[in-house]
PDB file of N, CA and C in Angstrom:
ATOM      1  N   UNK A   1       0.850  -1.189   0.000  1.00  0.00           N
ATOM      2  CA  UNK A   1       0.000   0.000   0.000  1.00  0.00           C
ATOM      3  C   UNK A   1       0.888   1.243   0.000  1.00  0.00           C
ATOM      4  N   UNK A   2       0.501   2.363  -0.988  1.00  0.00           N
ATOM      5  CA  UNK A   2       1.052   3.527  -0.609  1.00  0.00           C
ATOM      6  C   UNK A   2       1.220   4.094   0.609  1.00  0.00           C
ATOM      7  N   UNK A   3       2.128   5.303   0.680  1.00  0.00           N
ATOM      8  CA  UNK A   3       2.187   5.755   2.238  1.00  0.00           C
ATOM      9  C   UNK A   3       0.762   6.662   2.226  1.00  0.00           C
ATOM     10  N   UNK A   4       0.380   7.501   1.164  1.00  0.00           N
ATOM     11  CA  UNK A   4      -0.367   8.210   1.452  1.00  0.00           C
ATOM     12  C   UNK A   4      -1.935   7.095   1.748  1.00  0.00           C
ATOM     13  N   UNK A   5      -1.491   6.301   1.299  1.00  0.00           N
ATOM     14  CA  UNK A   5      -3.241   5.406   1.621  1.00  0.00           C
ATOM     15  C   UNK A   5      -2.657   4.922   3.110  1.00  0.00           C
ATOM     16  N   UNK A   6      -2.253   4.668   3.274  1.00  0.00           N
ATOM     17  CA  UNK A   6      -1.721   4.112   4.769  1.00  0.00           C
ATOM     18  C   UNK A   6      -2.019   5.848   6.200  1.00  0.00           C
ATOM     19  N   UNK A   7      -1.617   6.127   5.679  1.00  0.00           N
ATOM     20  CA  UNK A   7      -2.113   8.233   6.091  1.00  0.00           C
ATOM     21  C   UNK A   7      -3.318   8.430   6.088  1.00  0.00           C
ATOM     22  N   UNK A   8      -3.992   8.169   4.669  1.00  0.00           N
ATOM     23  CA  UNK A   8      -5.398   8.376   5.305  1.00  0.00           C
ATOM     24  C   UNK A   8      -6.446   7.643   5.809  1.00  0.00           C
ATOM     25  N   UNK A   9      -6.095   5.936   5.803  1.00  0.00           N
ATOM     26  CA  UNK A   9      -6.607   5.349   6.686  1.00  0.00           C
ATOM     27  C   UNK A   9      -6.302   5.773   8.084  1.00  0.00           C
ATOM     28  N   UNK A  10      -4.972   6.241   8.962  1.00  0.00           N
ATOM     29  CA  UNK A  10      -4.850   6.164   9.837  1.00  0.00           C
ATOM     30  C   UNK A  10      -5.162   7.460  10.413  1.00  0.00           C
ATOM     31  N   UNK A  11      -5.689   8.856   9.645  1.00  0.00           N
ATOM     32  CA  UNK A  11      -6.177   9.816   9.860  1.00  0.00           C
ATOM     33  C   UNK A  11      -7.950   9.739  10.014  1.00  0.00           C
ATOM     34  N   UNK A  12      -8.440   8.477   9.473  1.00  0.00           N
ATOM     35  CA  UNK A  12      -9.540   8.132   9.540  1.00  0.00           C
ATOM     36  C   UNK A  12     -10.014   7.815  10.775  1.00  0.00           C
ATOM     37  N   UNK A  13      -9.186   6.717  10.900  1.00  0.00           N
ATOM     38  CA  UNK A  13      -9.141   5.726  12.508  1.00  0.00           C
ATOM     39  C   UNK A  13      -9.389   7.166  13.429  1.00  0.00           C
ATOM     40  N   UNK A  14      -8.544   7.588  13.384  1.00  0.00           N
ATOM     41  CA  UNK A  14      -8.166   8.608  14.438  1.00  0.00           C
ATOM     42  C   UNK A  14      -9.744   9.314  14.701  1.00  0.00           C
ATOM     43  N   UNK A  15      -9.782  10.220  13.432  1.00  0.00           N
ATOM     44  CA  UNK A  15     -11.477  10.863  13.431  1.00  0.00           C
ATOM     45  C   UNK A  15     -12.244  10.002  14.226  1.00  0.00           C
ATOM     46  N   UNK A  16     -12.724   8.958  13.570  1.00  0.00           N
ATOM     47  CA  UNK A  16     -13.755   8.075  13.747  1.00  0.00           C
ATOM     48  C   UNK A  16     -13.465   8.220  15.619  1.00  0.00           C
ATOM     49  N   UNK A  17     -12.331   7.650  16.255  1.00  0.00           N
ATOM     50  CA  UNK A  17     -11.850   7.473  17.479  1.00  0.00           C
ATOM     51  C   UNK A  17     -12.555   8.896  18.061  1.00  0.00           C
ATOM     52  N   UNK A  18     -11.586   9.696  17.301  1.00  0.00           N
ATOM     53  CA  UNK A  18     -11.817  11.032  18.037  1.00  0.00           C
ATOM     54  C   UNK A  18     -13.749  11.589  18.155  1.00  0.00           C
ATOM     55  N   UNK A  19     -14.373  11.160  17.417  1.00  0.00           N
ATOM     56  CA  UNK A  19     -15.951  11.416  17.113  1.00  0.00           C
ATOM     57  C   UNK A  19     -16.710  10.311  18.470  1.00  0.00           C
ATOM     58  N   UNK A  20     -16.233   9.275  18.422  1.00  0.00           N
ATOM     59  CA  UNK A  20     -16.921   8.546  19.004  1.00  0.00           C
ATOM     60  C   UNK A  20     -16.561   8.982  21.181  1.00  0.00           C
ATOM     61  N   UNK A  21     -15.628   9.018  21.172  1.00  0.00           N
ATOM     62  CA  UNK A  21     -15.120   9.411  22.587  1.00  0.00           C
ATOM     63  C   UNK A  21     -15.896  10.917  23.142  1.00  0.00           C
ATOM     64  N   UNK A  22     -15.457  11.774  22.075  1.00  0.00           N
ATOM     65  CA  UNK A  22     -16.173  12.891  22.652  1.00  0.00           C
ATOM     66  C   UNK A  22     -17.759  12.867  22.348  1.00  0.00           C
ATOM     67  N   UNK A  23     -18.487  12.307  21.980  1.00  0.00           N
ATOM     68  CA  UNK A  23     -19.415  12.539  22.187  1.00  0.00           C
ATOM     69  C   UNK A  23     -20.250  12.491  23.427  1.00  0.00           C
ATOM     70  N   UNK A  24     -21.179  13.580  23.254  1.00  0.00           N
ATOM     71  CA  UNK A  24     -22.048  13.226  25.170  1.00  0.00           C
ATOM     72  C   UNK A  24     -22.302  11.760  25.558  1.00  0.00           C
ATOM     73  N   UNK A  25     -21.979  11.688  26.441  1.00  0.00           N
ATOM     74  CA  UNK A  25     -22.282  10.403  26.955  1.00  0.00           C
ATOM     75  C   UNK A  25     -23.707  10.541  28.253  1.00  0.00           C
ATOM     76  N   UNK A  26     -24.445   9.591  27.933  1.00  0.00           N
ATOM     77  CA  UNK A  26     -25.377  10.195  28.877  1.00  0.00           C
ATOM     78  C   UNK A  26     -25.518   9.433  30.052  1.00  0.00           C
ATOM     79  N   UNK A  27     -25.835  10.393  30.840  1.00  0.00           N
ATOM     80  CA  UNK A  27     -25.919   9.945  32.158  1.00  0.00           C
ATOM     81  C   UNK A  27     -27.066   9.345  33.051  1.00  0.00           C
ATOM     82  N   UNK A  28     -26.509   7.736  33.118  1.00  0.00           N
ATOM     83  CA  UNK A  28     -27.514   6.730  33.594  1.00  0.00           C
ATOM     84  C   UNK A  28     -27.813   7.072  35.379  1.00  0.00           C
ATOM     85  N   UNK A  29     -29.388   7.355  35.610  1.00  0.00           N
ATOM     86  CA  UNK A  29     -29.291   7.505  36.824  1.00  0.00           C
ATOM     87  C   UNK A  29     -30.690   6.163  37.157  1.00  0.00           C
ATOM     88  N   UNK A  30     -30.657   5.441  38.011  1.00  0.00           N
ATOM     89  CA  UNK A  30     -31.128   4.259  38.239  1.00  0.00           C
ATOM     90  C   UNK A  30     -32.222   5.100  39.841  1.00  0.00           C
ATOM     91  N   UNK A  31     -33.465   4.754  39.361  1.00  0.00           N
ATOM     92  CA  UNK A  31     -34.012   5.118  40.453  1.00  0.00           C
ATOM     93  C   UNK A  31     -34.638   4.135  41.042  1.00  0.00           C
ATOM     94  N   UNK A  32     -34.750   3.641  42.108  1.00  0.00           N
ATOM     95  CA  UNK A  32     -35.568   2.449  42.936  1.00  0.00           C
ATOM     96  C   UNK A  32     -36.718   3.041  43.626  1.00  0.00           C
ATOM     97  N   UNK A  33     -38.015   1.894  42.686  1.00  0.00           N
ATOM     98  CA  UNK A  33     -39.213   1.933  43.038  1.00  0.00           C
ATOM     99  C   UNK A  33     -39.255   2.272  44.697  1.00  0.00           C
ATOM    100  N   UNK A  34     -40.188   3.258  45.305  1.00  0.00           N
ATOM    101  CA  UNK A  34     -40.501   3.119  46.633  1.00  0.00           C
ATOM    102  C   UNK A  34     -40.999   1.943  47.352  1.00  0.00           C
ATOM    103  N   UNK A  35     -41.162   0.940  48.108  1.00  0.00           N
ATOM    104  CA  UNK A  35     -41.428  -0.065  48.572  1.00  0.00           C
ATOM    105  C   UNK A  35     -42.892   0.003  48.757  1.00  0.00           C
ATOM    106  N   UNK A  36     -43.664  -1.668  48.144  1.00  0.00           N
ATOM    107  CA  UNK A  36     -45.045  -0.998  48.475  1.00  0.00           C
ATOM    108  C   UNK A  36     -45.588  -1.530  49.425  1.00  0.00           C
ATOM    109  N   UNK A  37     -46.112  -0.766  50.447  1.00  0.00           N
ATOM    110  CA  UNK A  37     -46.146  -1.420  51.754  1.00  0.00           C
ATOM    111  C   UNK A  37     -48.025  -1.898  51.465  1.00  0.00           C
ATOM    112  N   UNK A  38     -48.556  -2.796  52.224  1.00  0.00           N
ATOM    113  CA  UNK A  38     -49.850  -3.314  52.466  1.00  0.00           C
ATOM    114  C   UNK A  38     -50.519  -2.960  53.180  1.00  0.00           C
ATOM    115  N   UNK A  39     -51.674  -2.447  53.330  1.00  0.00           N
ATOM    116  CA  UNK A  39     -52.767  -1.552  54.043  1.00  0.00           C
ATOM    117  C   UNK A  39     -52.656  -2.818  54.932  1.00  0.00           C
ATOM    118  N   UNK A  40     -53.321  -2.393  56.355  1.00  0.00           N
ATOM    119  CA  UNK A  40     -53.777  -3.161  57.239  1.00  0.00           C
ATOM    120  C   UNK A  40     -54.839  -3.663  56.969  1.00  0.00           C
ATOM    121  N   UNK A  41     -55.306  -4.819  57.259  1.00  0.00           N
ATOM    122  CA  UNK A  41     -56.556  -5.253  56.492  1.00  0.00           C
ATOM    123  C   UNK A  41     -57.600  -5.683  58.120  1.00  0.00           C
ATOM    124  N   UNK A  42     -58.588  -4.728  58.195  1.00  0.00           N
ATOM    125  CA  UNK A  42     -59.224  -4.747  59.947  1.00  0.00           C
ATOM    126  C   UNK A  42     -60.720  -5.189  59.245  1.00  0.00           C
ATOM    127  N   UNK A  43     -61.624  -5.798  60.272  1.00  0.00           N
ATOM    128  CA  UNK A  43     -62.666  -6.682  59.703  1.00  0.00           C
ATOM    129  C   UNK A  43     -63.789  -6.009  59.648  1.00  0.00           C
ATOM    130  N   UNK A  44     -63.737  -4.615  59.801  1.00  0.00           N
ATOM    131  CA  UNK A  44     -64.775  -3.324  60.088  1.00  0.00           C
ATOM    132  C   UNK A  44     -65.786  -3.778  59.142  1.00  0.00           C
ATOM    133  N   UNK A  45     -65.283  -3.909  57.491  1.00  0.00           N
ATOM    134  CA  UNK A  45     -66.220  -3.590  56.784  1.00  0.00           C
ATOM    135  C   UNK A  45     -66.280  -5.113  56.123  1.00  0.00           C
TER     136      UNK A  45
END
């Protein structure tokens, strides 16, 4: 392979590298359901 094809594959790599890293990365925030508690169950009704 030429040098210059060897150059712009490896100027490619690089982009591609460089595009993918900086992009926003978003931020996973995990929230846990509140616990569901059970009514008292009284024989009133």
């Amino acid at each position: 392979m030429s040098k210059s094809l060897k150059a712009l594959i490896a100027v490619g790599l690089v982009a591609i590298v460089a595009a993918c890293s900086s992009g926003t990365q978003e931020e996973i925030v995990i929230v846990e359901p509140t616990p569901l508690e059970a009514e008292p169950v009284s024989g009133k009704f």
